[in-house]
PDB file of N, CA and C in Angstrom:
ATOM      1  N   UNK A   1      -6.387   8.258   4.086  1.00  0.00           N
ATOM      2  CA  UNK A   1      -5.202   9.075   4.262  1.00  0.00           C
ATOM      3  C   UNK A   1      -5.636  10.444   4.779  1.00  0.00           C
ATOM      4  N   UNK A   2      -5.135  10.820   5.840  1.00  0.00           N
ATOM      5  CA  UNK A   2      -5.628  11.931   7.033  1.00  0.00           C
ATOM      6  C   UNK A   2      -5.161  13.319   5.625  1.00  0.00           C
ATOM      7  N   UNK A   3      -5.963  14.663   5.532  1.00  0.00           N
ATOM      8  CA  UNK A   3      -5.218  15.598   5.454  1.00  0.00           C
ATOM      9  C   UNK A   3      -6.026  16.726   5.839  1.00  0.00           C
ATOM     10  N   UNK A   4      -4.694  17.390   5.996  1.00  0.00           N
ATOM     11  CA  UNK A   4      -4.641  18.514   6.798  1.00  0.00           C
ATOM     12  C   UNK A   4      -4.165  20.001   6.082  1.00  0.00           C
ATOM     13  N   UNK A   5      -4.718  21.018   6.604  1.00  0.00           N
ATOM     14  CA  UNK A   5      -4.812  22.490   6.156  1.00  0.00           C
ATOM     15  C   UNK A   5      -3.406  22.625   6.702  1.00  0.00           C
ATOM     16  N   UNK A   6      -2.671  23.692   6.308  1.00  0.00           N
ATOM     17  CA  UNK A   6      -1.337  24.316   6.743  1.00  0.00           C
ATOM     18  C   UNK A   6      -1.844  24.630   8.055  1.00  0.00           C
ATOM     19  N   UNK A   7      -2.602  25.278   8.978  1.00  0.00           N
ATOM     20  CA  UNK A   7      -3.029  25.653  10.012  1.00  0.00           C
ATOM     21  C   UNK A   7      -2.663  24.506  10.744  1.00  0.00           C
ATOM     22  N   UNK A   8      -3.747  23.510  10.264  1.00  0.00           N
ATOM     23  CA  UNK A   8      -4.037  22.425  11.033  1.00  0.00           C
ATOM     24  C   UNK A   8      -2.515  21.381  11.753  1.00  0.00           C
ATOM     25  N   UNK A   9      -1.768  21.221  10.115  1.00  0.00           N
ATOM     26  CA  UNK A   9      -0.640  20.758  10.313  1.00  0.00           C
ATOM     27  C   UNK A   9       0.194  20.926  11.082  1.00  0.00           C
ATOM     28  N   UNK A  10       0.411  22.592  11.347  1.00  0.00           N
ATOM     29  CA  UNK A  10       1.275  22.994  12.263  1.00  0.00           C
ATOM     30  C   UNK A  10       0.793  22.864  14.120  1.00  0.00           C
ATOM     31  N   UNK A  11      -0.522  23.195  14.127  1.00  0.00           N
ATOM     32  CA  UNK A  11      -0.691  22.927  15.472  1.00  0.00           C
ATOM     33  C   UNK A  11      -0.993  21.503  16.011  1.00  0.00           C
ATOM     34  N   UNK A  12      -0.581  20.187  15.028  1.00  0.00           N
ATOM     35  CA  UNK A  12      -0.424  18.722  15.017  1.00  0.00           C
ATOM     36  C   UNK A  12       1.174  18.896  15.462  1.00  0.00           C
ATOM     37  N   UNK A  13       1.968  19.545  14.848  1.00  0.00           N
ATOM     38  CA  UNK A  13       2.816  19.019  15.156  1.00  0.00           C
ATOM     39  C   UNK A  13       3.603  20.240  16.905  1.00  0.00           C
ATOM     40  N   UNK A  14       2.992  21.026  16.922  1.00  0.00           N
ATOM     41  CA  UNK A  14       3.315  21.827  18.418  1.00  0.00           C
ATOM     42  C   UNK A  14       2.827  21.147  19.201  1.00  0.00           C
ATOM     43  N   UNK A  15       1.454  20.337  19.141  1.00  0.00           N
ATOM     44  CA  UNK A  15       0.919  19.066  19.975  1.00  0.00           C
ATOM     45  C   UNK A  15       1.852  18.029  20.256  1.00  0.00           C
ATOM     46  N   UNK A  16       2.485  17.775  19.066  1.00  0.00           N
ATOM     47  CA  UNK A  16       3.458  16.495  19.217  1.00  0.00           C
ATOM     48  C   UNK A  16       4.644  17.056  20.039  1.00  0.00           C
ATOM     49  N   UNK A  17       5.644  18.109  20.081  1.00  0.00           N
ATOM     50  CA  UNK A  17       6.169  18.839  20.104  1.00  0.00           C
ATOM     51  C   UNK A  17       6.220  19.242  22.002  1.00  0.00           C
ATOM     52  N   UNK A  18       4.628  19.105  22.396  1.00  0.00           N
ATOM     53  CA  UNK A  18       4.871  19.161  23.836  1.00  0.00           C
ATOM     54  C   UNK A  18       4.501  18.354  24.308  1.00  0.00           C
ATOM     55  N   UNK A  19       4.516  16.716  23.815  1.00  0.00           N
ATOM     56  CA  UNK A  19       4.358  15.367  24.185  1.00  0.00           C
ATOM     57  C   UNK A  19       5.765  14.710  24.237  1.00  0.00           C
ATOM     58  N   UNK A  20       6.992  15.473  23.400  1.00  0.00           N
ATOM     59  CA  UNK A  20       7.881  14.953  23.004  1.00  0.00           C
ATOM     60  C   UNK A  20       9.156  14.966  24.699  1.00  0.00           C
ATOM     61  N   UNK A  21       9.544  13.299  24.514  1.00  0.00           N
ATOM     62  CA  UNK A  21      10.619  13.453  25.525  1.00  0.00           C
ATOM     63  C   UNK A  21      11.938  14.108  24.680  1.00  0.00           C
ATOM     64  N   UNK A  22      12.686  14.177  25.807  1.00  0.00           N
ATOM     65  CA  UNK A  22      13.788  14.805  26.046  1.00  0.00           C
ATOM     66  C   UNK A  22      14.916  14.261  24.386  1.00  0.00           C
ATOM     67  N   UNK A  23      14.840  13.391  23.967  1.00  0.00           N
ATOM     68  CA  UNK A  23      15.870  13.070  22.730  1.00  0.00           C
ATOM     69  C   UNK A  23      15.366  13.487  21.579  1.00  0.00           C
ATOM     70  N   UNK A  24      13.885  13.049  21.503  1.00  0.00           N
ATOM     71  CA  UNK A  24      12.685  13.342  20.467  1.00  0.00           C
ATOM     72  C   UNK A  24      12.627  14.955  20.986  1.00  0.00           C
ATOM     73  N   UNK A  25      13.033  15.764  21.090  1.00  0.00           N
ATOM     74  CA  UNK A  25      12.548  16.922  21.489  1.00  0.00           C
ATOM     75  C   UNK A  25      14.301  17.488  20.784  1.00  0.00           C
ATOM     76  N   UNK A  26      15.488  17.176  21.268  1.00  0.00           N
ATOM     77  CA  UNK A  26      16.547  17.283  20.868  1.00  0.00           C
ATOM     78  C   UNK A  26      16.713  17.520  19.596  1.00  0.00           C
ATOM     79  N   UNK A  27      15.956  16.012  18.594  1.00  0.00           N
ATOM     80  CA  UNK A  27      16.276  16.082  17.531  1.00  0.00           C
ATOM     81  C   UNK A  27      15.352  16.531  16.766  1.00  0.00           C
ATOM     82  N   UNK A  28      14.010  17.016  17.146  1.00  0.00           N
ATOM     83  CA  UNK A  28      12.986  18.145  16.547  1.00  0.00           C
ATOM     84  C   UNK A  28      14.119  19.627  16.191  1.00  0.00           C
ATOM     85  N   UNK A  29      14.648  20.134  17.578  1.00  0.00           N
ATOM     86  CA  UNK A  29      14.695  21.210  17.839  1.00  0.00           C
ATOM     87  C   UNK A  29      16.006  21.529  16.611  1.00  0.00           C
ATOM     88  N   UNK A  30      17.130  20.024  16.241  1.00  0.00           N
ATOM     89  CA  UNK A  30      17.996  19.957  15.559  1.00  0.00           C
ATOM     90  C   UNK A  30      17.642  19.947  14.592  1.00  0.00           C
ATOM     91  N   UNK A  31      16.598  19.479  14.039  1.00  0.00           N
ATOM     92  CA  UNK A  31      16.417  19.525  12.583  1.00  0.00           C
ATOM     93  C   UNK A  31      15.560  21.078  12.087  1.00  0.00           C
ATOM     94  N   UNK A  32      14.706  21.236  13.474  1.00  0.00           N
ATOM     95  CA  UNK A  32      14.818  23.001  13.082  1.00  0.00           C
ATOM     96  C   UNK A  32      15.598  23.760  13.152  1.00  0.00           C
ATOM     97  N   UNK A  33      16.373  23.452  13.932  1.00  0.00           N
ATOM     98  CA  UNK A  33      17.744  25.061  13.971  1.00  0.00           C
ATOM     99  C   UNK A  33      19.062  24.126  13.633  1.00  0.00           C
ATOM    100  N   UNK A  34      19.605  23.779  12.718  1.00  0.00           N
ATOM    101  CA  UNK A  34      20.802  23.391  11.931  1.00  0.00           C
ATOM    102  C   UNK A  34      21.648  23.909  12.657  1.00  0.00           C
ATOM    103  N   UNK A  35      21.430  25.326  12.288  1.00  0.00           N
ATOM    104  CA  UNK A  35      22.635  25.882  12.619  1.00  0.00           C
ATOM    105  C   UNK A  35      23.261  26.352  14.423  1.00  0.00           C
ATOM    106  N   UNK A  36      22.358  26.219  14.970  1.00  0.00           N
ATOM    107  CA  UNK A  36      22.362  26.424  15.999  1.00  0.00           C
ATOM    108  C   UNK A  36      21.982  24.576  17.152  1.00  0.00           C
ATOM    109  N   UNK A  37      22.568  23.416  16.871  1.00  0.00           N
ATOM    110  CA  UNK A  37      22.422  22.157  17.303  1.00  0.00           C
ATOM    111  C   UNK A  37      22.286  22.317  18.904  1.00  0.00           C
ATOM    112  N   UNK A  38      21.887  21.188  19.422  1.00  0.00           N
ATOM    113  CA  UNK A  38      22.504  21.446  21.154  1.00  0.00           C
ATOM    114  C   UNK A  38      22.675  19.701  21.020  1.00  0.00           C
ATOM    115  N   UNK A  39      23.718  19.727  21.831  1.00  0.00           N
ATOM    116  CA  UNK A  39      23.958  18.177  21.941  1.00  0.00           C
ATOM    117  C   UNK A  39      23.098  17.565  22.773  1.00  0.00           C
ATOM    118  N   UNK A  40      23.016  18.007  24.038  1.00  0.00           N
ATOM    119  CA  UNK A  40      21.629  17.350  25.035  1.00  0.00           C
ATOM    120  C   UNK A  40      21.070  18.946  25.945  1.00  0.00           C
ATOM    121  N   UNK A  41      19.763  17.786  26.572  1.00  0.00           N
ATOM    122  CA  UNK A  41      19.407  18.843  26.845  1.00  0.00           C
ATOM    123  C   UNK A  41      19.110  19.032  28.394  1.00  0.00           C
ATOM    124  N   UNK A  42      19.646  19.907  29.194  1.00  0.00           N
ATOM    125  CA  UNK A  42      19.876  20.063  30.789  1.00  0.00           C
ATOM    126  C   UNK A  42      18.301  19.254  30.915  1.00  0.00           C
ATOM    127  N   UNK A  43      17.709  18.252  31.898  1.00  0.00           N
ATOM    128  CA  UNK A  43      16.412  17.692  32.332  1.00  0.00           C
ATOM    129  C   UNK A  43      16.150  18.660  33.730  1.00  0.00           C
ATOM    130  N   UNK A  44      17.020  19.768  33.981  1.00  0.00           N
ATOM    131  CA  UNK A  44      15.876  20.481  35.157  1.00  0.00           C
ATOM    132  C   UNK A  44      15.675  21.442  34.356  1.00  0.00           C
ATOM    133  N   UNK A  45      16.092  22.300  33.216  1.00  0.00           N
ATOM    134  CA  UNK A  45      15.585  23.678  32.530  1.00  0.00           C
ATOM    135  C   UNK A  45      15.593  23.596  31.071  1.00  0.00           C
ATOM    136  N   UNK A  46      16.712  22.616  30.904  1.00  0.00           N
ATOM    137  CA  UNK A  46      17.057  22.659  29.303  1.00  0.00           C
ATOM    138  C   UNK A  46      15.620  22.187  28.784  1.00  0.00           C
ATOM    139  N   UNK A  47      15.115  21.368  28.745  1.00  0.00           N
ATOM    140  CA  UNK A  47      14.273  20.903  28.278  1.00  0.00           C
ATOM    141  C   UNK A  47      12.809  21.715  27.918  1.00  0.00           C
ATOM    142  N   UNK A  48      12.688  22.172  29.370  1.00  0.00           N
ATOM    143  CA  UNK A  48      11.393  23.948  28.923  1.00  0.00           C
ATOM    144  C   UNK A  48      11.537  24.599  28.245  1.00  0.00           C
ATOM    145  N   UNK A  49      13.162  25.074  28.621  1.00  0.00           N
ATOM    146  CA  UNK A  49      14.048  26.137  27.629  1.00  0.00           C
ATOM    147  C   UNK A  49      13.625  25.362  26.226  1.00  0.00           C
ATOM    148  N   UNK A  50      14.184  24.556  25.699  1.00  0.00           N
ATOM    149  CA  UNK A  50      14.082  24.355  23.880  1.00  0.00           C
ATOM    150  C   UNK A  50      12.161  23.977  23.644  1.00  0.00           C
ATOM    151  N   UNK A  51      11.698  23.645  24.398  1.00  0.00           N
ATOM    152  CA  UNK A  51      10.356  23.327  24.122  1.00  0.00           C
ATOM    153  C   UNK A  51       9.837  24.603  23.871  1.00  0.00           C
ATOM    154  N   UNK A  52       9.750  25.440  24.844  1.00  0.00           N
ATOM    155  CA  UNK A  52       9.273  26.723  24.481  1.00  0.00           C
ATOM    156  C   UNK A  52       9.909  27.667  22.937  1.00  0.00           C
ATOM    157  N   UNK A  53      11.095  27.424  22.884  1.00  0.00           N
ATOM    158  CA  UNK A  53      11.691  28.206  21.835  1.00  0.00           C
ATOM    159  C   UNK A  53      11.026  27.316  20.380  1.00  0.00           C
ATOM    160  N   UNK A  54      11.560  26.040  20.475  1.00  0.00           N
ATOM    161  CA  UNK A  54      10.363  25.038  19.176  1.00  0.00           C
ATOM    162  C   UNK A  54       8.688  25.746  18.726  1.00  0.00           C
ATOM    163  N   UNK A  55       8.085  25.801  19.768  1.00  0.00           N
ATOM    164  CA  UNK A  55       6.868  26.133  20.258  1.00  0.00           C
ATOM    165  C   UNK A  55       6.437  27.763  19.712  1.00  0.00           C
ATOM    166  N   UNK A  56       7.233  28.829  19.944  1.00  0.00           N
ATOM    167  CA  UNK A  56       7.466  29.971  19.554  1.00  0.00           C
ATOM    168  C   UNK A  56       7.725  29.565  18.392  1.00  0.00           C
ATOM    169  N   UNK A  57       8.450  29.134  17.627  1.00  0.00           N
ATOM    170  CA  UNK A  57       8.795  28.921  16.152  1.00  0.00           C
ATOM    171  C   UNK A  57       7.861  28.517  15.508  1.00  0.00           C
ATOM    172  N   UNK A  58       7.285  27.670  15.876  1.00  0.00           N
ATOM    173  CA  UNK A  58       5.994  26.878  15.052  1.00  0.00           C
ATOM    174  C   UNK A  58       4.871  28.088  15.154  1.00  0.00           C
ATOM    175  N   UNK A  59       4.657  28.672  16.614  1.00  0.00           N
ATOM    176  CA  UNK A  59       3.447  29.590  16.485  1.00  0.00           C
ATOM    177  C   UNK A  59       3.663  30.785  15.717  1.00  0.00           C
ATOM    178  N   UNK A  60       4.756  31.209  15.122  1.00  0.00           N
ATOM    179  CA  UNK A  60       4.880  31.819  14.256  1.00  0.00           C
ATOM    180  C   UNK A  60       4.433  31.614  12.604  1.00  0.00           C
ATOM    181  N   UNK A  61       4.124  29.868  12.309  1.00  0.00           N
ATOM    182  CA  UNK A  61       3.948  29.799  10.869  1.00  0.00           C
ATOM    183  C   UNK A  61       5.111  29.244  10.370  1.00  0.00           C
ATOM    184  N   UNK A  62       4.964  28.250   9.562  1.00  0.00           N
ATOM    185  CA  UNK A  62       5.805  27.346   8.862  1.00  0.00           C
ATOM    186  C   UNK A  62       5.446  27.673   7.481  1.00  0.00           C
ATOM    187  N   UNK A  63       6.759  27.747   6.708  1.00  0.00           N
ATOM    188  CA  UNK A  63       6.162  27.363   5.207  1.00  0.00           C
ATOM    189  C   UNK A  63       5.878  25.507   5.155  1.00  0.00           C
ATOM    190  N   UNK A  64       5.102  25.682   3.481  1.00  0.00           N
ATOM    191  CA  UNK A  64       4.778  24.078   3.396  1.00  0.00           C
ATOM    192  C   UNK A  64       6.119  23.130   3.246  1.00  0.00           C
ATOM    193  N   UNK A  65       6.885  23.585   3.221  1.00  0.00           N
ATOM    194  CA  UNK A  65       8.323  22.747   2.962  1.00  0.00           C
ATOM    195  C   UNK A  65       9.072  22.373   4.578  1.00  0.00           C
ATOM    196  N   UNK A  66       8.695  23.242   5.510  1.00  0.00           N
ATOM    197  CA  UNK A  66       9.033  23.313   6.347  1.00  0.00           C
ATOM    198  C   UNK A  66       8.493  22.279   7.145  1.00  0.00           C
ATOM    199  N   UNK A  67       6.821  22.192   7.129  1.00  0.00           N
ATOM    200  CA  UNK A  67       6.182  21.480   7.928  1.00  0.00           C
ATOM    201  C   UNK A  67       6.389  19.744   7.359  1.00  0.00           C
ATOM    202  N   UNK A  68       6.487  19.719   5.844  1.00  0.00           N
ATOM    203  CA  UNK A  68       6.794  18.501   5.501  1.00  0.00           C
ATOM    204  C   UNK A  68       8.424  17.583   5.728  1.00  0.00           C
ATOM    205  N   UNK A  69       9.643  18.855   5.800  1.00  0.00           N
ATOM    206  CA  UNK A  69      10.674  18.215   6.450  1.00  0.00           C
ATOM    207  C   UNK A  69      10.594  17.581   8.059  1.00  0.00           C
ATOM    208  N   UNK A  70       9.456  18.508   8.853  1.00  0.00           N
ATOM    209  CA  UNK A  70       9.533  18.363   9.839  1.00  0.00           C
ATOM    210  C   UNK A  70       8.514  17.122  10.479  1.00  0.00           C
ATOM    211  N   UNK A  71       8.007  16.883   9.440  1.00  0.00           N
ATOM    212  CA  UNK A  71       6.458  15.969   9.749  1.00  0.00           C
ATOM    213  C   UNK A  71       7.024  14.684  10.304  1.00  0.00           C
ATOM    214  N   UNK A  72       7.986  14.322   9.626  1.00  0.00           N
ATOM    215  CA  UNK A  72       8.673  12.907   9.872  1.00  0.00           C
ATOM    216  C   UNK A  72       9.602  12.491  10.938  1.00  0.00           C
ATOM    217  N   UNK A  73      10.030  13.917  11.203  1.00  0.00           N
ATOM    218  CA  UNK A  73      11.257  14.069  12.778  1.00  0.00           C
ATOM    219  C   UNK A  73       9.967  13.512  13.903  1.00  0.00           C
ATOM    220  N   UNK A  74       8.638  14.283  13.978  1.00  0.00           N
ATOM    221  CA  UNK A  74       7.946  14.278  14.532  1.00  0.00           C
ATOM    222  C   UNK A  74       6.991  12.853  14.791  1.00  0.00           C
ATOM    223  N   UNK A  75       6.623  12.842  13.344  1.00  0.00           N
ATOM    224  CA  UNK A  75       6.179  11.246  13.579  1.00  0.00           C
ATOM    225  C   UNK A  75       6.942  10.457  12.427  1.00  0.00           C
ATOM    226  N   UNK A  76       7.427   9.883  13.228  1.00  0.00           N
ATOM    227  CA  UNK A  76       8.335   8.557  11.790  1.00  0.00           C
ATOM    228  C   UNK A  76       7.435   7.700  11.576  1.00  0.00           C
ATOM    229  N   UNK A  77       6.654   7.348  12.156  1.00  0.00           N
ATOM    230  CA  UNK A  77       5.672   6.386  11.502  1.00  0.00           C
ATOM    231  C   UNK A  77       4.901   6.471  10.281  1.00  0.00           C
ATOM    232  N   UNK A  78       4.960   8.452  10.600  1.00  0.00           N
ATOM    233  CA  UNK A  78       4.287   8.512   8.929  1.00  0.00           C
ATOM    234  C   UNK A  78       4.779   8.461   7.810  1.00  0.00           C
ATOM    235  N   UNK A  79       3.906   7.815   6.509  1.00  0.00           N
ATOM    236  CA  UNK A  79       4.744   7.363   5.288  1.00  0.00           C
ATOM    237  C   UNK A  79       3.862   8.351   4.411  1.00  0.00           C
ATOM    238  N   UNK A  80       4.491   8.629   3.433  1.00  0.00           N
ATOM    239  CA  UNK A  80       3.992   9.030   1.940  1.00  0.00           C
ATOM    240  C   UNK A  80       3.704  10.570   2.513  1.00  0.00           C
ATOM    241  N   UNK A  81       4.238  11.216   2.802  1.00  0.00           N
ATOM    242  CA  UNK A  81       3.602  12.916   3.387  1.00  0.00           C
ATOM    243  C   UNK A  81       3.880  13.845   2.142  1.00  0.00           C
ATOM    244  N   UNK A  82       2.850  14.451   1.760  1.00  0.00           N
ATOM    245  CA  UNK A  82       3.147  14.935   0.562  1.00  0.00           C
ATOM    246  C   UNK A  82       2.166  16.306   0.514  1.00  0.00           C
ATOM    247  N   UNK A  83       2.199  17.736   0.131  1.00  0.00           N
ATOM    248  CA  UNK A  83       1.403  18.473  -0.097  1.00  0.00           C
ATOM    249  C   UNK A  83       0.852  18.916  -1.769  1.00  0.00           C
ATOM    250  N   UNK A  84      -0.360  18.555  -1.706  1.00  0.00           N
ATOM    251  CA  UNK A  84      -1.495  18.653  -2.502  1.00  0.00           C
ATOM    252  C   UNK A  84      -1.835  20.051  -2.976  1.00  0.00           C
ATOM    253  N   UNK A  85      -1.050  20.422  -3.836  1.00  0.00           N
ATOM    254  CA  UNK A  85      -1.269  22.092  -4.153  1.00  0.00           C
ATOM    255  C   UNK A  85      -2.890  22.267  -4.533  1.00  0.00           C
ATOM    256  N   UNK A  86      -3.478  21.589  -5.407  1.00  0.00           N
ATOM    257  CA  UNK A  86      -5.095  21.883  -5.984  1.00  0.00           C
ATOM    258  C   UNK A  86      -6.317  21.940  -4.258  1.00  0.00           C
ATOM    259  N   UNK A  87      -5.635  21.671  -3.471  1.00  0.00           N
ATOM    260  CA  UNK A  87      -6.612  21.147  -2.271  1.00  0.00           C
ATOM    261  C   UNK A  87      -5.716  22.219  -1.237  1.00  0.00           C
ATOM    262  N   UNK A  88      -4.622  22.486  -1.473  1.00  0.00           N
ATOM    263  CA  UNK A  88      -3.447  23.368  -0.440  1.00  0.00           C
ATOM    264  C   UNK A  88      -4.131  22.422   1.310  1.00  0.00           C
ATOM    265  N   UNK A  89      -3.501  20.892   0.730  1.00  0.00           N
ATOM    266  CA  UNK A  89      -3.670  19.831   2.015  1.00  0.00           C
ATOM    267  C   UNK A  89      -2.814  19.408   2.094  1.00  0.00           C
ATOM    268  N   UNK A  90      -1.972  19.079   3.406  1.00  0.00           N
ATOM    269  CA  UNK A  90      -0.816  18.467   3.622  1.00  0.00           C
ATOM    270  C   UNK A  90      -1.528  16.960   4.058  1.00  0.00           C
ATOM    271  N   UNK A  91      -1.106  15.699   3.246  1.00  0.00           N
ATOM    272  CA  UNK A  91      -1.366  14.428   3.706  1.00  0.00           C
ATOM    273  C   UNK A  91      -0.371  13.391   4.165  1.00  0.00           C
ATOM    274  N   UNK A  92      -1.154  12.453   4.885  1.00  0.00           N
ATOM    275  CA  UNK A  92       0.363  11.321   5.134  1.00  0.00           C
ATOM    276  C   UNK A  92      -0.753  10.104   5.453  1.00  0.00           C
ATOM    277  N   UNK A  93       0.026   9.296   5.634  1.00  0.00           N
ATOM    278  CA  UNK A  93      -0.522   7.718   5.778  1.00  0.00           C
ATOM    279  C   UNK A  93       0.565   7.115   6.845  1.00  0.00           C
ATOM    280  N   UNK A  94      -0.082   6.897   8.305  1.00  0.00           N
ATOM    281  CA  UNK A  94       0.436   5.870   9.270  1.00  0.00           C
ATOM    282  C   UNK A  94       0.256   5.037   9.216  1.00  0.00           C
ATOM    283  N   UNK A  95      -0.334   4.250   8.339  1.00  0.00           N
ATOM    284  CA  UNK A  95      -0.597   2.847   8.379  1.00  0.00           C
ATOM    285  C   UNK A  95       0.615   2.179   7.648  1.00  0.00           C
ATOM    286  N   UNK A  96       1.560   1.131   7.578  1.00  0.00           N
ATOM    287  CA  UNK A  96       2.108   0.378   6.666  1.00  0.00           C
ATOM    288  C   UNK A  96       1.818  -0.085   5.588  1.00  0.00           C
ATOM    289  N   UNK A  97       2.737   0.029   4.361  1.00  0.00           N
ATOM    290  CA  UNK A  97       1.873  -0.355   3.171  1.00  0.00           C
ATOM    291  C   UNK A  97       1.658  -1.743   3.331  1.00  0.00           C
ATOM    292  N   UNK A  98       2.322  -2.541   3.931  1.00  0.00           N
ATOM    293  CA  UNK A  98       1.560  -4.057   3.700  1.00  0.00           C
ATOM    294  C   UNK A  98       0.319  -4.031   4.211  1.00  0.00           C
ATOM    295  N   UNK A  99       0.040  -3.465   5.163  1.00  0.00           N
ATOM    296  CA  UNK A  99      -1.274  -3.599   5.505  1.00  0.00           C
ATOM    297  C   UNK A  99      -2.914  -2.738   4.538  1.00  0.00           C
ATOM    298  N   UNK A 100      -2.167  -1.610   4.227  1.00  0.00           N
ATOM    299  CA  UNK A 100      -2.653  -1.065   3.103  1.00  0.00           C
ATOM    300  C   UNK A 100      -3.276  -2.508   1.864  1.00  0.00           C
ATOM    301  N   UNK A 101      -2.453  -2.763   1.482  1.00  0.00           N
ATOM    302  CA  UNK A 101      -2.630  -4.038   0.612  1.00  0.00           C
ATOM    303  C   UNK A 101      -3.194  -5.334   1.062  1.00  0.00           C
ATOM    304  N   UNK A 102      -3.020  -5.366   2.426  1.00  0.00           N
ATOM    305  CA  UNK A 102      -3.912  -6.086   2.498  1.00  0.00           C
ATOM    306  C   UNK A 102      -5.432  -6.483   2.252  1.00  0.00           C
ATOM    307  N   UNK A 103      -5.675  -5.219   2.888  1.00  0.00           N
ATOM    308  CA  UNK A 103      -7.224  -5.278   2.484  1.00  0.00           C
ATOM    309  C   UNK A 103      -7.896  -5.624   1.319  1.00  0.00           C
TER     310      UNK A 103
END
């Protein structure tokens, strides 16, 4: 099970963040700004436009609550994401638990 420093976490997910297409990028940007939604996003500017503003947000610093709501918008594949106060490590597991058990 991968873990990661608050540092680390956040510039995992600004990585993901400028890999992300246009819907996956939508609903990042929605689950960071609530209050401020966009329904879609223009594909000749809109799309730079919210990437960059996401991008600015993250390079500013996330709290740990923040990065763990957001871990899963980002990658749904990951399961069990949880932060480790004695270690101050944010962890998760991409693998499926059946396969976990398998072994």
């Amino acid at each position: 099970m991968p873990a990661l420093e608050r540092r680390d976490a956040i510039e995992t997910l600004t990585r993901a963040v400028q890999g992300m297409g246009p819907d996956d990028l939508l609903d990042f940007h929605n689950e960071l700004f609530p209050a401020e939604p966009e329904s879609e996003l223009d594909p000749k500017d809109g799309v730079a436009a919210v990437r960059e503003k996401v991008t600015d947000y993250l390079g500013r610093g996330l709290e740990i609550e923040e990065i763990l709501d957001l871990w899963n918008v980002a990658f749904p594949e990951a399961r069990k994401v949880y932060y480790d106060d004695e270690t101050e490590t944010i962890h998760y597991n991409n693998e499926p638990e059946s396969i976990r058990q398998a072994e």
